[in-house]
N, C-alpha and C. Protein backbone atom coordinates (compact mmCIF):
# COMPACT_ATOMS: atom_id res chain seq x y z
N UNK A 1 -146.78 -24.67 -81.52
CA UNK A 1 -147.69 -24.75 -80.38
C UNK A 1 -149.10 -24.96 -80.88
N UNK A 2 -149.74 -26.24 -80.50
CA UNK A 2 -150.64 -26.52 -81.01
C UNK A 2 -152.23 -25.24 -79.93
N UNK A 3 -151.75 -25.32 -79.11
CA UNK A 3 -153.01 -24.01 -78.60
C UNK A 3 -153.95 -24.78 -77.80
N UNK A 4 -155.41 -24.50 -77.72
CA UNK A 4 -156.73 -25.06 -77.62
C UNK A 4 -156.83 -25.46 -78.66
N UNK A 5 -156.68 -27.17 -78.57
CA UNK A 5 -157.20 -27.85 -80.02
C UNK A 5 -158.76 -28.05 -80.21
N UNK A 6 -158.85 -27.60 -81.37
CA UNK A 6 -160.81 -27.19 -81.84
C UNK A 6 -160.68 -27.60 -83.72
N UNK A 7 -161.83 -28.36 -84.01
CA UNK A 7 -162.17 -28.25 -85.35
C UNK A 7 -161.88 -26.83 -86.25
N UNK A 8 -162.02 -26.14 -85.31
CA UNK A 8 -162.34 -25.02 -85.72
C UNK A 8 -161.18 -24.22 -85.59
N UNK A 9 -159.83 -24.87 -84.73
CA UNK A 9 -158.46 -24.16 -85.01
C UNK A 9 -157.94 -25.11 -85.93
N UNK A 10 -158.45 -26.02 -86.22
CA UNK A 10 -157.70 -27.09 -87.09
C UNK A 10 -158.11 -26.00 -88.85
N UNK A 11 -159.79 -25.98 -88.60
CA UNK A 11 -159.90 -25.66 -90.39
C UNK A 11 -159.43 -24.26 -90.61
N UNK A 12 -159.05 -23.45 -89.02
CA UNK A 12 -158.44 -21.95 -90.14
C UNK A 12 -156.88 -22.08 -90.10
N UNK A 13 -156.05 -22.87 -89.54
CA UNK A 13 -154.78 -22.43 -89.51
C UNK A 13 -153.93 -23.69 -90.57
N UNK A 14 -153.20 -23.16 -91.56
CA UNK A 14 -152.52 -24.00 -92.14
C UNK A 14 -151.68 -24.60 -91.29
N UNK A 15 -151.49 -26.00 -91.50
CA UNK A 15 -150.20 -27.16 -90.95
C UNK A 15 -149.08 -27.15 -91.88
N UNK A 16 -147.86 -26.94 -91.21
CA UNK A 16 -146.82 -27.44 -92.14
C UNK A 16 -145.98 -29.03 -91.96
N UNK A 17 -146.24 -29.80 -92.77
CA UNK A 17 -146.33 -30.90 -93.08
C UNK A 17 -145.15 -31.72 -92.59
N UNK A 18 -144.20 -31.19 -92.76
CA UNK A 18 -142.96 -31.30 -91.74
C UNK A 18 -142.97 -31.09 -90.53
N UNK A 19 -143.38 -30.13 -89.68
CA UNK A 19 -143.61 -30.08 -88.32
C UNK A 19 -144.26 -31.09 -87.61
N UNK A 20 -145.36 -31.45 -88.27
CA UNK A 20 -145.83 -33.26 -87.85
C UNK A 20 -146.16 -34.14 -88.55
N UNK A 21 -144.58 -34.36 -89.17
CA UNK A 21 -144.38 -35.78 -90.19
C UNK A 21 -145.41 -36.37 -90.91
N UNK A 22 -146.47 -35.12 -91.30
CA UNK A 22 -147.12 -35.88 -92.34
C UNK A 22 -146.55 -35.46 -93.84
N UNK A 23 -147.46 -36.07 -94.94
CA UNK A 23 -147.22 -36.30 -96.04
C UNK A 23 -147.52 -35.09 -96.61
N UNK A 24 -147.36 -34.37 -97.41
CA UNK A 24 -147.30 -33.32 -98.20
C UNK A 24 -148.84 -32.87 -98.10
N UNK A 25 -149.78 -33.59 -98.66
CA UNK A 25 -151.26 -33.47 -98.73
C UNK A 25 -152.05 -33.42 -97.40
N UNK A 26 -151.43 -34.46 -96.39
CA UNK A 26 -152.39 -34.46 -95.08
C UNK A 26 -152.83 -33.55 -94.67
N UNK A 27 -151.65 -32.26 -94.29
CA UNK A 27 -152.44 -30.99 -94.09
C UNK A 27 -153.81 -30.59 -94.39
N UNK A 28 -153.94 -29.99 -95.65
CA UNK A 28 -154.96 -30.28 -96.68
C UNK A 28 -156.00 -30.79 -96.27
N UNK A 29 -155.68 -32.55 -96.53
CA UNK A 29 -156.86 -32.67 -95.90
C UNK A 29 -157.44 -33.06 -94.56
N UNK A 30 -156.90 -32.69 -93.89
CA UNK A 30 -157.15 -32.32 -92.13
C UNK A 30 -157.87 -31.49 -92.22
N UNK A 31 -157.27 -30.35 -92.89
CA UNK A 31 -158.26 -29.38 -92.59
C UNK A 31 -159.35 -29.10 -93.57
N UNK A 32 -159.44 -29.79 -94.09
CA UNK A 32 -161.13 -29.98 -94.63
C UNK A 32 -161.75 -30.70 -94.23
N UNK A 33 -161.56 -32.09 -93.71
CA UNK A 33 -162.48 -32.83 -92.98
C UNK A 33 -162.98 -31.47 -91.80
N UNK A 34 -161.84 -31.10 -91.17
CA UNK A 34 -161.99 -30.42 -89.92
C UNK A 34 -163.29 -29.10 -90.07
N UNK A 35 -162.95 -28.72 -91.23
CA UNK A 35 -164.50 -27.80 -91.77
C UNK A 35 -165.10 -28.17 -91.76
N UNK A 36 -165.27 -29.30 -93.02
CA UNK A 36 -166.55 -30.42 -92.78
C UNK A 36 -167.39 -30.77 -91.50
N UNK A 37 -166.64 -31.31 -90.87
CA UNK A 37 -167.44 -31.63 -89.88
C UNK A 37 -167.76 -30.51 -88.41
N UNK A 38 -167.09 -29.38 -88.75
CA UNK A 38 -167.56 -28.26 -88.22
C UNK A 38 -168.75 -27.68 -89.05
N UNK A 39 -169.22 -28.05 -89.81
CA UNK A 39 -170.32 -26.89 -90.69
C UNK A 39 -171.17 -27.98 -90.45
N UNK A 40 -171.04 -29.13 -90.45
CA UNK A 40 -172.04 -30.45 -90.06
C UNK A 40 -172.52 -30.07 -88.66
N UNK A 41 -171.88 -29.40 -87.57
CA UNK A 41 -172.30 -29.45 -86.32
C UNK A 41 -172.90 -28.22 -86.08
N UNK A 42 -172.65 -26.89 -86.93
CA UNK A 42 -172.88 -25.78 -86.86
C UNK A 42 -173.72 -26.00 -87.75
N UNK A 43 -174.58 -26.96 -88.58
CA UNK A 43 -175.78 -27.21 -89.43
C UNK A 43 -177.03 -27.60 -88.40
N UNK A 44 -176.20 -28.60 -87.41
CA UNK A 44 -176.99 -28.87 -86.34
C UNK A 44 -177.03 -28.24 -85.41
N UNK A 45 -176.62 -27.25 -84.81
CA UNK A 45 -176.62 -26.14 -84.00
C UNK A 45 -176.13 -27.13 -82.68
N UNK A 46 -174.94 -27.55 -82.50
CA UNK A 46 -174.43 -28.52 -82.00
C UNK A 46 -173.21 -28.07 -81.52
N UNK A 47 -172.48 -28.10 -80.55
CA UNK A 47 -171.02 -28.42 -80.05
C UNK A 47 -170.18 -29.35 -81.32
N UNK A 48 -169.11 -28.53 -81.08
CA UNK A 48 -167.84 -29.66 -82.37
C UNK A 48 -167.82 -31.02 -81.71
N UNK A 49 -168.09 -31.55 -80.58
CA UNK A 49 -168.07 -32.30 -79.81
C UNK A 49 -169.34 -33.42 -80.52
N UNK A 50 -170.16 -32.45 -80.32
CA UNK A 50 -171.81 -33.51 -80.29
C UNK A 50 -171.92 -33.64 -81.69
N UNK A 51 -171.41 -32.42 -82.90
CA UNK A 51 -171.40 -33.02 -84.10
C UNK A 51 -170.44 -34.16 -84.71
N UNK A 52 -169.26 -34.20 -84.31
CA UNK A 52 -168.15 -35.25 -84.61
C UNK A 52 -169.46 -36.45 -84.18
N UNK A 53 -169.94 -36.98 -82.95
CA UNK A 53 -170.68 -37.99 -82.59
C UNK A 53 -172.25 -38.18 -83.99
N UNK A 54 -172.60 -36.83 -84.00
CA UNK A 54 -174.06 -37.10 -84.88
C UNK A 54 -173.35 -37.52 -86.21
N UNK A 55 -172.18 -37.22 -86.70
CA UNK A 55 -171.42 -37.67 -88.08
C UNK A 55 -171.49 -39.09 -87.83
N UNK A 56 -170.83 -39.10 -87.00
CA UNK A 56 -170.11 -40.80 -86.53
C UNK A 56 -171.52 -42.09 -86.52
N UNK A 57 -172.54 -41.45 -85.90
CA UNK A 57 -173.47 -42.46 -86.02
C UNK A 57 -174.32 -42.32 -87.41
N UNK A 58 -174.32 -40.86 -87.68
CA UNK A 58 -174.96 -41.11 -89.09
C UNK A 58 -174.42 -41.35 -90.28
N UNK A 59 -173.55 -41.91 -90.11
CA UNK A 59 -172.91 -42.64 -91.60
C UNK A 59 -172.82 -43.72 -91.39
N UNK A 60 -173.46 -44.37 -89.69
CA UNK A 60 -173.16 -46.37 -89.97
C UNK A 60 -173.93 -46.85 -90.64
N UNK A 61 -172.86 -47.69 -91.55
CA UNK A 61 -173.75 -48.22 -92.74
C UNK A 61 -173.50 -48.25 -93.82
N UNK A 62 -172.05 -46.71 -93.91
CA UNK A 62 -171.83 -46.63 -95.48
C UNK A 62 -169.66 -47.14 -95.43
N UNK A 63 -170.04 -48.39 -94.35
CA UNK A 63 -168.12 -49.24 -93.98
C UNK A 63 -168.00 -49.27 -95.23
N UNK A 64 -168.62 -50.03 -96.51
CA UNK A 64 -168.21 -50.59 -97.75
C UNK A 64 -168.30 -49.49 -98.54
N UNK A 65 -169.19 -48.25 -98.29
CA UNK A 65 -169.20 -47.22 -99.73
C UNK A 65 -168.77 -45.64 -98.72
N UNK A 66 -167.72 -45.56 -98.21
CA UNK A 66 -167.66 -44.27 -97.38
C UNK A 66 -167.50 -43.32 -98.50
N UNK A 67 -167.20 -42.97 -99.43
CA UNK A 67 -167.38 -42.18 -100.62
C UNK A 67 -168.62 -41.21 -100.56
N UNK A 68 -169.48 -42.20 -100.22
CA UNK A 68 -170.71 -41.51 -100.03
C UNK A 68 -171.07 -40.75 -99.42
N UNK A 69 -169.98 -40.76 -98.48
CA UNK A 69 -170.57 -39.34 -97.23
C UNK A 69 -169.57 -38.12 -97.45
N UNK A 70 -170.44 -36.98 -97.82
CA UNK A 70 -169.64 -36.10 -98.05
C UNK A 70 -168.87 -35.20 -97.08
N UNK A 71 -169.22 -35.71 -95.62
CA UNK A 71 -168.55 -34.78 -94.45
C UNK A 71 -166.73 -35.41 -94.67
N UNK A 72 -166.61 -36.30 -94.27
CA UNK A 72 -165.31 -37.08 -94.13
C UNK A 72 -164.99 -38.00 -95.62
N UNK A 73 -165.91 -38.86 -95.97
CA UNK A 73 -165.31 -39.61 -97.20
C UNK A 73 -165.59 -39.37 -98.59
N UNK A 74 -166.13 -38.03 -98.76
CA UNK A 74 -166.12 -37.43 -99.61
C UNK A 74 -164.89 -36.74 -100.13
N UNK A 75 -163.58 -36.62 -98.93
CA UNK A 75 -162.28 -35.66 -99.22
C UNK A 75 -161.25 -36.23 -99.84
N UNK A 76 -160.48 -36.07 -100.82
CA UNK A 76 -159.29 -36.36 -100.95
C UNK A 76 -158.75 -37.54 -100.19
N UNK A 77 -158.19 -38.18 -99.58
CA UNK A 77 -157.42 -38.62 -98.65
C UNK A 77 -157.89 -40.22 -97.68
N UNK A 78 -158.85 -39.90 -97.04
CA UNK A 78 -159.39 -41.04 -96.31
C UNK A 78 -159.45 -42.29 -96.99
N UNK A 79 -159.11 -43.50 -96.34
CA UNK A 79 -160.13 -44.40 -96.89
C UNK A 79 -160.59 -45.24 -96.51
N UNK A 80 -160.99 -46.24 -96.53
CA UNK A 80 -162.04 -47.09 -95.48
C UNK A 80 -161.74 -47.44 -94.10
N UNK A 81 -160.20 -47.29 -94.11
CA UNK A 81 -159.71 -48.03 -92.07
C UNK A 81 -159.80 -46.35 -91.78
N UNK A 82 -159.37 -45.06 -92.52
CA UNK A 82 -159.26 -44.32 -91.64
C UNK A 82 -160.54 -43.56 -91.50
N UNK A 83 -161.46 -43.85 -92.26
CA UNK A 83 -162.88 -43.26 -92.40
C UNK A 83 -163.30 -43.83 -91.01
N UNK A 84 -163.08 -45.49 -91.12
CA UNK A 84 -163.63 -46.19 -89.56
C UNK A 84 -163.17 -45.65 -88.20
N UNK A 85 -161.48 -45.71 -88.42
CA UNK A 85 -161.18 -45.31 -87.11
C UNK A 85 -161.60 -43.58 -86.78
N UNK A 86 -161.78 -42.76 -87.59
CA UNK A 86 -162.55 -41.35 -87.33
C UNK A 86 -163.80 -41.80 -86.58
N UNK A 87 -164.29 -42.69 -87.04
CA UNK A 87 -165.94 -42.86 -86.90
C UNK A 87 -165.75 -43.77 -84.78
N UNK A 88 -164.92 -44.19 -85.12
CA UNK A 88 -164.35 -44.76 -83.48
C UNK A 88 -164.09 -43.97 -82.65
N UNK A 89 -163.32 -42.62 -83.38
CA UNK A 89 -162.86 -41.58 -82.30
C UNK A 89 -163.79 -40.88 -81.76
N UNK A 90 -164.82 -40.96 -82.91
CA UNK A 90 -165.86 -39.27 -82.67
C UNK A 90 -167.32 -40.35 -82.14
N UNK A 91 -167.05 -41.71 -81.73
CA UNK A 91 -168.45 -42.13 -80.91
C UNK A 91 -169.16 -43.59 -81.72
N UNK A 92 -168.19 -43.77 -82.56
CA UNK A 92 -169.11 -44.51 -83.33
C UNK A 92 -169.00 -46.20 -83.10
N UNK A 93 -169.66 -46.71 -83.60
CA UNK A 93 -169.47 -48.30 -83.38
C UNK A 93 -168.99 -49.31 -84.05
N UNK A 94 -168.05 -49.03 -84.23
CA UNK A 94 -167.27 -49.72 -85.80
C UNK A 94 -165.98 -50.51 -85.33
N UNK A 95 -165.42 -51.13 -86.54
CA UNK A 95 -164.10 -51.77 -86.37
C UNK A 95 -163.36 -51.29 -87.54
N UNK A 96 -161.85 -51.04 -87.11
CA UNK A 96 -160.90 -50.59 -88.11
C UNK A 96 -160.42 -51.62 -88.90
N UNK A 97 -160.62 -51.46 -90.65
CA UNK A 97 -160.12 -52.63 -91.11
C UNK A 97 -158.78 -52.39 -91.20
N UNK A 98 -158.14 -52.69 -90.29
CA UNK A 98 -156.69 -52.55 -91.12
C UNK A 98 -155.73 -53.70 -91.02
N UNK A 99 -154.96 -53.72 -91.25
CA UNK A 99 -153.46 -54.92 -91.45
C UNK A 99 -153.74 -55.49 -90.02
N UNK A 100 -153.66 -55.07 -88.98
CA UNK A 100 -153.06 -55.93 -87.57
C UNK A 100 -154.86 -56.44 -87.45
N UNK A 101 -155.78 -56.10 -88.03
CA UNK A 101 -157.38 -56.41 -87.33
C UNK A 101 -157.58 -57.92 -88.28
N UNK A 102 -156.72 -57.87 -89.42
CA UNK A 102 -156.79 -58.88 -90.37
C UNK A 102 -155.86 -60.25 -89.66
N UNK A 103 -154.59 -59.40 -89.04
CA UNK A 103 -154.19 -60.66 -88.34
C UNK A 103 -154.67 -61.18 -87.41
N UNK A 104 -155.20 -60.71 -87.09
CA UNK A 104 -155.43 -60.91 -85.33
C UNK A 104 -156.89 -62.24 -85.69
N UNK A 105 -157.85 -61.79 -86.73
CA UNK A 105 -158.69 -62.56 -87.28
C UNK A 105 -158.33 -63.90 -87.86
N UNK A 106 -156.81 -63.72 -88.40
CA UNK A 106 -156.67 -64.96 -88.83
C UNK A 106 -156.13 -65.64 -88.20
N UNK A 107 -155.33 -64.85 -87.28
CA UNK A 107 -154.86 -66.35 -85.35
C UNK A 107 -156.11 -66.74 -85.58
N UNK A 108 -157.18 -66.34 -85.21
CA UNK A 108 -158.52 -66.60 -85.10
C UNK A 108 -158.68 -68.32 -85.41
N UNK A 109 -158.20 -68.70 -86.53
CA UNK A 109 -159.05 -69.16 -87.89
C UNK A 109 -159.70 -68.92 -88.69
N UNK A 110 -159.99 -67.26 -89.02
CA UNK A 110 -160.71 -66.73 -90.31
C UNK A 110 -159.99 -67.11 -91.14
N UNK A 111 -160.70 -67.08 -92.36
CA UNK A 111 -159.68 -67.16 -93.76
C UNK A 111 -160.17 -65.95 -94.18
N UNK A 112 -159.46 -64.81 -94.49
CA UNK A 112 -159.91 -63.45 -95.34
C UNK A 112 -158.79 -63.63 -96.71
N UNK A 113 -159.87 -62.71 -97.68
CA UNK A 113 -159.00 -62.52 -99.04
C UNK A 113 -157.87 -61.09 -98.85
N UNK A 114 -157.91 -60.56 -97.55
CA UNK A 114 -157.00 -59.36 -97.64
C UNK A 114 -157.93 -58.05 -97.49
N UNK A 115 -159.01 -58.00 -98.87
CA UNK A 115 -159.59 -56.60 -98.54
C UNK A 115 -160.22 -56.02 -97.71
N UNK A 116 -160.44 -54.86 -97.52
CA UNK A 116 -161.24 -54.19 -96.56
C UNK A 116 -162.57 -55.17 -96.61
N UNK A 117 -163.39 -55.35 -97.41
CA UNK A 117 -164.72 -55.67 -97.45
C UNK A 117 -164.56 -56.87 -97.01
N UNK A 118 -163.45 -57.92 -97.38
CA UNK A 118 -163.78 -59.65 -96.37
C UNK A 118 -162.99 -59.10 -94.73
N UNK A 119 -162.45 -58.42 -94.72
CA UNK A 119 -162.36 -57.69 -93.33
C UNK A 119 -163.60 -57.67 -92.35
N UNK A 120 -164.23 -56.80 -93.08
CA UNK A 120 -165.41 -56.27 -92.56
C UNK A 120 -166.52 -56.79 -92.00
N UNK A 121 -166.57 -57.94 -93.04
CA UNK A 121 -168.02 -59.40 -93.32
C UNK A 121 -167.63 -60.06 -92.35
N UNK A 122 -166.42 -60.30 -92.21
CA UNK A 122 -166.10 -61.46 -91.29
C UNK A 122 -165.71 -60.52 -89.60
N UNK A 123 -165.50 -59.74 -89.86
CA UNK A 123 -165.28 -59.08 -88.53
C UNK A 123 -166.92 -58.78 -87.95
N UNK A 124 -168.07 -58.38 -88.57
CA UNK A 124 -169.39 -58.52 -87.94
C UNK A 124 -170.07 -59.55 -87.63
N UNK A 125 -169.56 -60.66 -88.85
CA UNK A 125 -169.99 -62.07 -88.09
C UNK A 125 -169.42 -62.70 -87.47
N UNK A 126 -168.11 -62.34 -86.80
CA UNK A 126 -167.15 -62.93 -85.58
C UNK A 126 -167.86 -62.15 -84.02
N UNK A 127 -168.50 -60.87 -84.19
CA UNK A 127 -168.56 -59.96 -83.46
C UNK A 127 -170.21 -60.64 -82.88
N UNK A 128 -170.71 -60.80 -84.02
CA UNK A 128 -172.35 -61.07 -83.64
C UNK A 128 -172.11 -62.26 -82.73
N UNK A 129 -171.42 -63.50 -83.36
CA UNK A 129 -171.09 -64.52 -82.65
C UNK A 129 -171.14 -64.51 -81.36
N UNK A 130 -169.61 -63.95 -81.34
CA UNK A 130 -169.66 -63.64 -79.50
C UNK A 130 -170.55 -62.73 -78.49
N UNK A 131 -171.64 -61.65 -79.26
CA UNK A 131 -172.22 -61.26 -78.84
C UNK A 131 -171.93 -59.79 -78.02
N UNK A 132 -170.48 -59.49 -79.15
CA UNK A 132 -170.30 -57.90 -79.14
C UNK A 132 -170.30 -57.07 -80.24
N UNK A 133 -169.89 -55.51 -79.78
CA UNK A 133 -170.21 -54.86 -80.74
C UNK A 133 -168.73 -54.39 -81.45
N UNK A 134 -168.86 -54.11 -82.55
CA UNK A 134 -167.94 -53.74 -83.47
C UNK A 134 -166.92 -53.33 -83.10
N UNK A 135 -166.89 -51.84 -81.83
CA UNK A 135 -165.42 -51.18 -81.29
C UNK A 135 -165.48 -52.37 -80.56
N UNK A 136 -165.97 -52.96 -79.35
CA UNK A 136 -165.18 -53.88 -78.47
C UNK A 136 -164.91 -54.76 -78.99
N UNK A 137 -165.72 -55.55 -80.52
CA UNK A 137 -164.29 -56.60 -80.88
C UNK A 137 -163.32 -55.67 -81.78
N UNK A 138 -162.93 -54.59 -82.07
CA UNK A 138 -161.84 -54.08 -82.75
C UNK A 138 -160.50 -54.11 -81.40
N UNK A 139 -161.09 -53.70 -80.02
CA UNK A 139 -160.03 -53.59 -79.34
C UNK A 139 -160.00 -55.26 -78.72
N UNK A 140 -160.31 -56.22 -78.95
CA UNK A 140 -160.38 -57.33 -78.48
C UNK A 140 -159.15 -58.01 -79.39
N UNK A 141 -159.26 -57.50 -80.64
CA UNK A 141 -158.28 -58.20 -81.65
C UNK A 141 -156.73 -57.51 -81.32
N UNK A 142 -157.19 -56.10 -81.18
CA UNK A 142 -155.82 -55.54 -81.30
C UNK A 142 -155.18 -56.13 -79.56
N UNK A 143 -156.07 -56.50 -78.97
CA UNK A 143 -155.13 -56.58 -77.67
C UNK A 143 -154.33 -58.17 -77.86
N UNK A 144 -154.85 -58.86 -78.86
CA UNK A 144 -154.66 -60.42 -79.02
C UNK A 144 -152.98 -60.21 -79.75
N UNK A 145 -152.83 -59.21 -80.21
CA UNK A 145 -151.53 -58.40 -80.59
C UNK A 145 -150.18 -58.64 -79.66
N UNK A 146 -151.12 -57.79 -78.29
CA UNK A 146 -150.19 -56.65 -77.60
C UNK A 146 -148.95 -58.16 -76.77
């Protein structure tokens, strides 16, 4: 029984990894991001709510080096699509690089080399083009999918 879900029931209660099909480690690090970005909001004297958002906008910028931020891509685990799509959930303005955002670009006519970073380049200058922003062309591609 997951309860009132809160950052803050996420970073005190251990997950067992089997109960929701994650990988041995996810636990782990769930619940350290989930501290993280609870001590980030309780730094700002903030709602878990309003800090997930002040994270989310204050790391745009670091799509190519998320390493750098020690709330979320500083942990174990993340890495650049799921650093983005966090940063999507909690308010932010980004696009997820991942496998289906790469196809959907190349129906397009993009040519990408695969990685996150020609993902990325070409997903802001497809976005500027048309004259949106980062989440609405992320869900623009994925709907070119559905």
């Amino acid at each position: 029984m997951v309860g009132n879900p809160s950052l803050a029931q996420l970073a005190s209660r251990p997950l067992r990894a089997g109960e929701f099909g994650l990988q041995g480690t996810e636990p782990d690090t769930m619940r350290t991001v989930a501290a993280n970005l609870l001590a980030f909001g309780e730094d700002l004297r903030v709602s878990e709510d309003e800090g997930c958002r002040a994270w989310a906008l204050g790391v745009e910028g670091l799509e190519h080096a998320h390493k750098l931020d020690p709330v979320v891509g500083g942990v174990s685990g993340p890495g650049p699509a799921l650093f983005a799509y966090m940063r999507m959930r909690c308010g932010g303005n980004t696009l997820k690089p991942d496998v289906r955002v790469a196809k959907a670009l190349r129906s397009l006519g993009f040519t990408l080399s695969g990685d996150v970073h020609s993902i990325l380049v070409t997903a802001r200058a497809a976005a500027a083009e048309v004259g949106v922003d980062g989440l609405t062309l992320d869900q623009l591609l994925w709907a070119l999918e559905d």
